[in-house]
PDB file of N, CA and C in Angstrom:
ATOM      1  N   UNK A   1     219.593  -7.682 -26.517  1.00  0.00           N
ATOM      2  CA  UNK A   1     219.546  -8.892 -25.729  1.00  0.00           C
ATOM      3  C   UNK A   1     219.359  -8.492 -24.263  1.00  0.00           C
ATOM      4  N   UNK A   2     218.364  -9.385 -23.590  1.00  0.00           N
ATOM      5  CA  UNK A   2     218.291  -8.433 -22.255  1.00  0.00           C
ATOM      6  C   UNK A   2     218.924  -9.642 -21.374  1.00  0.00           C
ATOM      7  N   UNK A   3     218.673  -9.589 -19.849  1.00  0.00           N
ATOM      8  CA  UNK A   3     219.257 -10.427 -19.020  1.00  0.00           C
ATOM      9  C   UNK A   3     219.062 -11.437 -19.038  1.00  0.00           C
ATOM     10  N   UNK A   4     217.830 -12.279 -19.128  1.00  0.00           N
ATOM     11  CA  UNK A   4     217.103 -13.373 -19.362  1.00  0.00           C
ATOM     12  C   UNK A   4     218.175 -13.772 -20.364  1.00  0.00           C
ATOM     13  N   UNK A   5     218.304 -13.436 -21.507  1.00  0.00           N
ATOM     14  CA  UNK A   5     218.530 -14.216 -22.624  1.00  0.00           C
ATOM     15  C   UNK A   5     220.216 -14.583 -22.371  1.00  0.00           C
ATOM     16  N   UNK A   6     220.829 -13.414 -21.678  1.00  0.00           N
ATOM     17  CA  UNK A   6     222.352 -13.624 -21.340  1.00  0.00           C
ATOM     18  C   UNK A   6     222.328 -14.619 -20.437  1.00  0.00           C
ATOM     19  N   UNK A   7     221.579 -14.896 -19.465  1.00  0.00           N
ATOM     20  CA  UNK A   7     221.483 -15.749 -18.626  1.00  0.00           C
ATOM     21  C   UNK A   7     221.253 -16.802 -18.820  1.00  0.00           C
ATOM     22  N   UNK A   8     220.371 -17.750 -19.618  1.00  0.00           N
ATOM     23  CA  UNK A   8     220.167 -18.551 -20.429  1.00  0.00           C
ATOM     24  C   UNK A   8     220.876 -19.130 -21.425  1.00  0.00           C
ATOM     25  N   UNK A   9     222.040 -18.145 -22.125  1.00  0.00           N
ATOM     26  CA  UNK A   9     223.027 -18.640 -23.057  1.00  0.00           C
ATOM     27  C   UNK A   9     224.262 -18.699 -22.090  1.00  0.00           C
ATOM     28  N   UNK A  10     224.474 -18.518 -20.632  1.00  0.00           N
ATOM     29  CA  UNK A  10     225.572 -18.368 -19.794  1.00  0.00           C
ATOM     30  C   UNK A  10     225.328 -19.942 -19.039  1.00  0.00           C
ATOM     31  N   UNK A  11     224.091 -20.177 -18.843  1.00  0.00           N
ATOM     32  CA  UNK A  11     223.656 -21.290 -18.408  1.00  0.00           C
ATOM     33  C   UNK A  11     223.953 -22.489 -18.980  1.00  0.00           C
ATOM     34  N   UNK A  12     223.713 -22.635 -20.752  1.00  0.00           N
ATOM     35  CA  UNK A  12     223.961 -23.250 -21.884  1.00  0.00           C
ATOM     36  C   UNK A  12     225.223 -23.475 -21.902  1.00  0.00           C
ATOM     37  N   UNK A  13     225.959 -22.551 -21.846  1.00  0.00           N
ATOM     38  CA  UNK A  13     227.405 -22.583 -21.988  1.00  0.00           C
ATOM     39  C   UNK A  13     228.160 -23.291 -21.188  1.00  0.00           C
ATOM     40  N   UNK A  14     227.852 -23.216 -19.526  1.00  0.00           N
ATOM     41  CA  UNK A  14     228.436 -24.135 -18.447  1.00  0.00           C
ATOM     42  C   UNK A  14     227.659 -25.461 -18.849  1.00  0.00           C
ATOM     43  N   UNK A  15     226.332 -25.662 -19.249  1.00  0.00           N
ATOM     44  CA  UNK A  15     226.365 -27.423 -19.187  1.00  0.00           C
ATOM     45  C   UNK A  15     227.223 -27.655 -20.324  1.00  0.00           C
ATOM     46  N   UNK A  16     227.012 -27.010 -21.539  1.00  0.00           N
ATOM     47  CA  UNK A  16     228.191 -27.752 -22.321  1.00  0.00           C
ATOM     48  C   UNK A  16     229.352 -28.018 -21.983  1.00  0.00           C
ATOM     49  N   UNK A  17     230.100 -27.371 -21.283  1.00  0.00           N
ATOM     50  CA  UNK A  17     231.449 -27.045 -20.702  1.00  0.00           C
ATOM     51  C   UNK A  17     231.978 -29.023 -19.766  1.00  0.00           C
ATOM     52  N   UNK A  18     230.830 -28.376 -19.298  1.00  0.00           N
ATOM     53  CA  UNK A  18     230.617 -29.407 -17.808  1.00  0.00           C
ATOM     54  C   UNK A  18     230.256 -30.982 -18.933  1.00  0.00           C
ATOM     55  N   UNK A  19     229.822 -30.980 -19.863  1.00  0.00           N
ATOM     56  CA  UNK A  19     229.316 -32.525 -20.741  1.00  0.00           C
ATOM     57  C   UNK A  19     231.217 -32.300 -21.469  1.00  0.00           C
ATOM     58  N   UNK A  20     231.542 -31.801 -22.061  1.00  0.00           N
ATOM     59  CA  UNK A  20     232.560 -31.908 -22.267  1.00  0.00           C
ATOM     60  C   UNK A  20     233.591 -32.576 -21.825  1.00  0.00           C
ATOM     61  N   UNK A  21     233.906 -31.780 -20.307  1.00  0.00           N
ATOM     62  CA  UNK A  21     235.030 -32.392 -19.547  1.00  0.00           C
ATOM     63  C   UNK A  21     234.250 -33.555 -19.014  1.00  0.00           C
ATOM     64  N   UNK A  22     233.085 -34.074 -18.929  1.00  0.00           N
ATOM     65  CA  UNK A  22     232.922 -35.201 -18.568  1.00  0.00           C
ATOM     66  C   UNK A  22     232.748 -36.271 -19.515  1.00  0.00           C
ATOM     67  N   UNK A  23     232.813 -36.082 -20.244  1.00  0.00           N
ATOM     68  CA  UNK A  23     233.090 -36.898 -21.893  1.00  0.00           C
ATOM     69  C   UNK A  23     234.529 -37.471 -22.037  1.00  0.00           C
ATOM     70  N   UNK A  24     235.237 -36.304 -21.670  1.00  0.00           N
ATOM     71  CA  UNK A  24     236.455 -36.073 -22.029  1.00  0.00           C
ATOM     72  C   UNK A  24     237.091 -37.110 -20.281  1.00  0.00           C
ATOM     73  N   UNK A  25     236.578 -36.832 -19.589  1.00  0.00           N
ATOM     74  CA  UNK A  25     237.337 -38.074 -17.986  1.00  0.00           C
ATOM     75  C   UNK A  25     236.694 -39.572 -18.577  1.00  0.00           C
ATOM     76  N   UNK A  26     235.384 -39.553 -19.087  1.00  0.00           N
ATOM     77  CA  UNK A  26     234.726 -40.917 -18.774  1.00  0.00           C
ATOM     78  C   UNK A  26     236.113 -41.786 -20.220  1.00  0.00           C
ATOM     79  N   UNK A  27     236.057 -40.733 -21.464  1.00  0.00           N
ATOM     80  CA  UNK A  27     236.733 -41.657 -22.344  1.00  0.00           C
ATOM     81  C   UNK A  27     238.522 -42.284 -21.785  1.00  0.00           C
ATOM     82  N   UNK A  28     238.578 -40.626 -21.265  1.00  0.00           N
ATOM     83  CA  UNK A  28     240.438 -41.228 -20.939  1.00  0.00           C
ATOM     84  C   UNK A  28     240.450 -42.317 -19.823  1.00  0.00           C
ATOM     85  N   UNK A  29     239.350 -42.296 -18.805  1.00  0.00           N
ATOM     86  CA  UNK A  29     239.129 -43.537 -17.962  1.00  0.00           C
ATOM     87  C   UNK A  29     239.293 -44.616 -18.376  1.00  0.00           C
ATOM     88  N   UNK A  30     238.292 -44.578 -19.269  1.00  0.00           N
ATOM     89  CA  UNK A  30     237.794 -46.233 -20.350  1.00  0.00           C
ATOM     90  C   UNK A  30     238.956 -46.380 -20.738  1.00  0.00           C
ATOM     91  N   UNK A  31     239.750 -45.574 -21.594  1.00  0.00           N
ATOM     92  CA  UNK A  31     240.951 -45.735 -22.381  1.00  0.00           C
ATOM     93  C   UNK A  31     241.747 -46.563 -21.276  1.00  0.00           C
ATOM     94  N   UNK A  32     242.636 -45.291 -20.603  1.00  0.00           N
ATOM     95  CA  UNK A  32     243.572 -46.537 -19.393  1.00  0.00           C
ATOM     96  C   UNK A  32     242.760 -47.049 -18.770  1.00  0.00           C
ATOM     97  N   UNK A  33     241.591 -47.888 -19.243  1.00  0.00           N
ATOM     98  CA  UNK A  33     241.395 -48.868 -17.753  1.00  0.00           C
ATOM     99  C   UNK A  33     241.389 -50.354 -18.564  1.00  0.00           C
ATOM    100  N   UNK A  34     241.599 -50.379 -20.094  1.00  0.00           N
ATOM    101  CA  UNK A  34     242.029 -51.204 -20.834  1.00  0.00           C
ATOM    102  C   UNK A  34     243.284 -51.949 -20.876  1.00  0.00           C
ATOM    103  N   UNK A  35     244.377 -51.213 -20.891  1.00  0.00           N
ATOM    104  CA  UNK A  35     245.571 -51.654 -19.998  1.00  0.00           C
ATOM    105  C   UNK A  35     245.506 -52.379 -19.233  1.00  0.00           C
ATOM    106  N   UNK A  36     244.715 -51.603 -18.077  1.00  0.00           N
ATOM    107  CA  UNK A  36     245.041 -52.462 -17.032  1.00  0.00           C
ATOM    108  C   UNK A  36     244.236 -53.691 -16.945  1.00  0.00           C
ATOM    109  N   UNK A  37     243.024 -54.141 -17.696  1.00  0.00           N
ATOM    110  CA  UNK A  37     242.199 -55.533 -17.895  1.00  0.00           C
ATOM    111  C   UNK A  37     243.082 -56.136 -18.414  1.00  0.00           C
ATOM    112  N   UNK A  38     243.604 -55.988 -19.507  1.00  0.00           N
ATOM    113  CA  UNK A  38     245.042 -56.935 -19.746  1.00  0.00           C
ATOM    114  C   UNK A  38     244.715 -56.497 -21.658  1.00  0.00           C
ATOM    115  N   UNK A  39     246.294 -57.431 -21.896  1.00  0.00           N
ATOM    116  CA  UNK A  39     246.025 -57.579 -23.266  1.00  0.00           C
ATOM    117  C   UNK A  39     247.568 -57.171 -24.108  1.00  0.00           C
ATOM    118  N   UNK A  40     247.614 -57.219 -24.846  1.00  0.00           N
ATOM    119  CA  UNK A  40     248.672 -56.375 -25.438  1.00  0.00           C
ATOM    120  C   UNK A  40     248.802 -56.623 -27.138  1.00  0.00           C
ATOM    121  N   UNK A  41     249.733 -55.803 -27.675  1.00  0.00           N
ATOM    122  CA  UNK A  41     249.355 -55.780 -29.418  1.00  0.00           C
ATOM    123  C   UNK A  41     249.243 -57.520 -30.044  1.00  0.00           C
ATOM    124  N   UNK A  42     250.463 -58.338 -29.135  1.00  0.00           N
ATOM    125  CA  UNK A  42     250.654 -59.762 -29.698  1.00  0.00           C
ATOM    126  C   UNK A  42     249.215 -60.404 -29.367  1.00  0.00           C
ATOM    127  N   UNK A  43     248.747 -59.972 -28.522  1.00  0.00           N
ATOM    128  CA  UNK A  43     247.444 -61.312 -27.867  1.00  0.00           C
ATOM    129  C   UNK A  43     246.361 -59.942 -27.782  1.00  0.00           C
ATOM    130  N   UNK A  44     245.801 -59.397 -28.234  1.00  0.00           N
ATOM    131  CA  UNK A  44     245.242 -58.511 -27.932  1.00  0.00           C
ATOM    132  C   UNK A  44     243.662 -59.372 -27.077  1.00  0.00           C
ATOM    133  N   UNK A  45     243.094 -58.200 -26.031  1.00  0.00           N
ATOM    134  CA  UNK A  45     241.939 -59.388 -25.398  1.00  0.00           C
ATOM    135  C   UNK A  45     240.802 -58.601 -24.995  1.00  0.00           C
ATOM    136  N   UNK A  46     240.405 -57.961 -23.416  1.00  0.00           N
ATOM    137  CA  UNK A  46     239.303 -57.640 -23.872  1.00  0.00           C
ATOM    138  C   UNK A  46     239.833 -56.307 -23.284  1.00  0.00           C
ATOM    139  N   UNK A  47     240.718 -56.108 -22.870  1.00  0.00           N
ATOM    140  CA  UNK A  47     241.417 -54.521 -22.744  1.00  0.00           C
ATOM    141  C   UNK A  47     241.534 -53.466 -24.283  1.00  0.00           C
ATOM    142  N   UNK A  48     242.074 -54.596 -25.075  1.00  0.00           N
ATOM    143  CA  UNK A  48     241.667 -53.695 -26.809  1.00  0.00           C
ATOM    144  C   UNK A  48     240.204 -53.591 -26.819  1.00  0.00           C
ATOM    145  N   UNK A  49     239.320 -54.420 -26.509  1.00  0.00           N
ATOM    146  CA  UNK A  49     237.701 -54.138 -26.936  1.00  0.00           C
ATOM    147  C   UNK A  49     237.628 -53.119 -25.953  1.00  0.00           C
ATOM    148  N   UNK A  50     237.832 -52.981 -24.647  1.00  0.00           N
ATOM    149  CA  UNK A  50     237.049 -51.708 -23.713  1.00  0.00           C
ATOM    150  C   UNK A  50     238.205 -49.930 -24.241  1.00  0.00           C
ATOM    151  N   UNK A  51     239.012 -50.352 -24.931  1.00  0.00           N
ATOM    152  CA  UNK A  51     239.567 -49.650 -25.297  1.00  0.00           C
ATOM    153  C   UNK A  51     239.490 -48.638 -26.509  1.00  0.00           C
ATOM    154  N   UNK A  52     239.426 -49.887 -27.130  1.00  0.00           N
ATOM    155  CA  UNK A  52     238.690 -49.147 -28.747  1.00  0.00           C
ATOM    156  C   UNK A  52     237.195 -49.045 -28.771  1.00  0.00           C
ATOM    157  N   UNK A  53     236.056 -49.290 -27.625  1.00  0.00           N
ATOM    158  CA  UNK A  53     234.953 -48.845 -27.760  1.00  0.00           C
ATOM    159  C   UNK A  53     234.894 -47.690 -26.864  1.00  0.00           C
ATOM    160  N   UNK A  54     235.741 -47.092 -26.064  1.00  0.00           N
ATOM    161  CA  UNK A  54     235.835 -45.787 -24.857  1.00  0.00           C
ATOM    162  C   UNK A  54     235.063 -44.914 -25.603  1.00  0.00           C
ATOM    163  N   UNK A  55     235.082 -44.011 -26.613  1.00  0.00           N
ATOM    164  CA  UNK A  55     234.442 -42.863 -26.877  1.00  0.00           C
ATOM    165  C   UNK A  55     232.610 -43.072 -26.940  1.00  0.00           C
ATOM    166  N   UNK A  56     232.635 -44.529 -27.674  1.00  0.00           N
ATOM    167  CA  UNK A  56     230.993 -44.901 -27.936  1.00  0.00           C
ATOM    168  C   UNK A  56     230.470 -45.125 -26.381  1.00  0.00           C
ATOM    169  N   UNK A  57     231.462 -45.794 -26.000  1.00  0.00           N
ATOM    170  CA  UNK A  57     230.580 -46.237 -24.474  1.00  0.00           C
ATOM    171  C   UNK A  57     230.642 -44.930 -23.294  1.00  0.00           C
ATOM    172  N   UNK A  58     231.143 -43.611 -23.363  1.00  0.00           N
ATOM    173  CA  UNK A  58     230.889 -42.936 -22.844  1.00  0.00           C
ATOM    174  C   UNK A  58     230.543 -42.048 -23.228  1.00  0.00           C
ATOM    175  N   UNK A  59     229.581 -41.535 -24.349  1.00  0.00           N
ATOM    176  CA  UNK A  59     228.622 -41.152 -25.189  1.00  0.00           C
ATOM    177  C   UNK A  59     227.379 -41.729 -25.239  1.00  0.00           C
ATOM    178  N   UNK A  60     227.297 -43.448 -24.760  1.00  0.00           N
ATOM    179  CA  UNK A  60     225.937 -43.593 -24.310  1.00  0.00           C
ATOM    180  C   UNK A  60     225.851 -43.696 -23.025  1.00  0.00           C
ATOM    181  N   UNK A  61     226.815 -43.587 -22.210  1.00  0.00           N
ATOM    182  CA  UNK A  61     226.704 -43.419 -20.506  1.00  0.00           C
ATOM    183  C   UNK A  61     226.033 -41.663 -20.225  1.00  0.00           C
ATOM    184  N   UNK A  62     226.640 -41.226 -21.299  1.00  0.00           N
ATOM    185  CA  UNK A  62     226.410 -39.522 -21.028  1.00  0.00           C
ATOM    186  C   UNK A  62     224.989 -39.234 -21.407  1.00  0.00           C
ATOM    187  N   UNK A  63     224.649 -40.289 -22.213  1.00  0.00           N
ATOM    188  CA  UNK A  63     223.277 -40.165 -22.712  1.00  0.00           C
ATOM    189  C   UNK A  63     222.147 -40.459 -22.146  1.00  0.00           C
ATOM    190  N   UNK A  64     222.345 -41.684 -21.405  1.00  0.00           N
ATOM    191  CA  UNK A  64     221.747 -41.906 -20.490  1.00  0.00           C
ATOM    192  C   UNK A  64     221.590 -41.514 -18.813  1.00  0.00           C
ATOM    193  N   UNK A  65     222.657 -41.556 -18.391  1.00  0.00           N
ATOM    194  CA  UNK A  65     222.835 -40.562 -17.458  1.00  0.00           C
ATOM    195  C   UNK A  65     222.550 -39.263 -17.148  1.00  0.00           C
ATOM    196  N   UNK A  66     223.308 -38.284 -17.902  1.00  0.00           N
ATOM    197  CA  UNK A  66     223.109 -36.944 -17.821  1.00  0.00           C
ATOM    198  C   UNK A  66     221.694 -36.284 -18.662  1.00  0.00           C
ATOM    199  N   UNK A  67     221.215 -37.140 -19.191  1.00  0.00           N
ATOM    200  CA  UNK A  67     219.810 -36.960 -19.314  1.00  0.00           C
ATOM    201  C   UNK A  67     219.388 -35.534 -20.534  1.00  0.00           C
ATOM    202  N   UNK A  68     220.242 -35.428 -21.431  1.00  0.00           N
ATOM    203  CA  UNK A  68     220.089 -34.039 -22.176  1.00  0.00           C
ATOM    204  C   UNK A  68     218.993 -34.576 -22.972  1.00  0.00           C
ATOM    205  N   UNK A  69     218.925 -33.475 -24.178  1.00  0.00           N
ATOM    206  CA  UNK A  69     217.896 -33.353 -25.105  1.00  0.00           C
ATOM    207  C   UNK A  69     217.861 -33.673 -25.985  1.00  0.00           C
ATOM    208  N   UNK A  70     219.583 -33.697 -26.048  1.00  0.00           N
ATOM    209  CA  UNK A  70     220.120 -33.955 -28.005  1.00  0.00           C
ATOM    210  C   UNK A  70     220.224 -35.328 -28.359  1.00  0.00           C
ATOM    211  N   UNK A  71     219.716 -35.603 -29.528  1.00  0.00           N
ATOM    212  CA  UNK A  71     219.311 -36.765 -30.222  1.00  0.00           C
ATOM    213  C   UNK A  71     220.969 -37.478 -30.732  1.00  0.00           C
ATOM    214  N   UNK A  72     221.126 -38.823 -30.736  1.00  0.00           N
ATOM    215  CA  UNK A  72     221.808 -39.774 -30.790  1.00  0.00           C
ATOM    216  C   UNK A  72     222.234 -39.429 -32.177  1.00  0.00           C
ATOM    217  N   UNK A  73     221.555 -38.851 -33.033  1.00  0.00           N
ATOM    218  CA  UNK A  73     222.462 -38.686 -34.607  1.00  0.00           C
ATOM    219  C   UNK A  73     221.421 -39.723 -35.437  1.00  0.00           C
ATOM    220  N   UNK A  74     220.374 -40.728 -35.018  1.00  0.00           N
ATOM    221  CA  UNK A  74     220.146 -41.811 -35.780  1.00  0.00           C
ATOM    222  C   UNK A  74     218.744 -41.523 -35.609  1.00  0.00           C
TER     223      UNK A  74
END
């Protein structure tokens, strides 16, 4: 393996790193920011909907945004 190729899989490695932890802020965001829209287990409202959709909706923010290569799964 020469430098090029270490360099290139070192490169690979930080954007994944970097999509990760930003996967990982945008969902726990979404998550507590449900709370605070309101809602609770008796009346649940639209704090359960932004809540229980956090992982999907910052998976297509990341998708669109950060602009990668990898295909949606569909």
């Amino acid at each position: 393996m020469n430098y090029q190729e270490k360099s290139a899989q070192s490169v690979a490695k930080n954007i994944t790193i970097r999509n990760i932890i930003l996967f990982t802020a945008l969902v726990n965001g979404l998550a507590w920011l449900g709370p605070v829209v309101g809602g609770d287990p008796t009346t649940p409202g639209l704090g359960l909907l932004i809540w229980g959709t956090a992982p999907t909706v910052a998976a297509l923010l990341m998708k669109f945004l950060v602009r990668d290569d990898v295909s949606l799964g569909f």
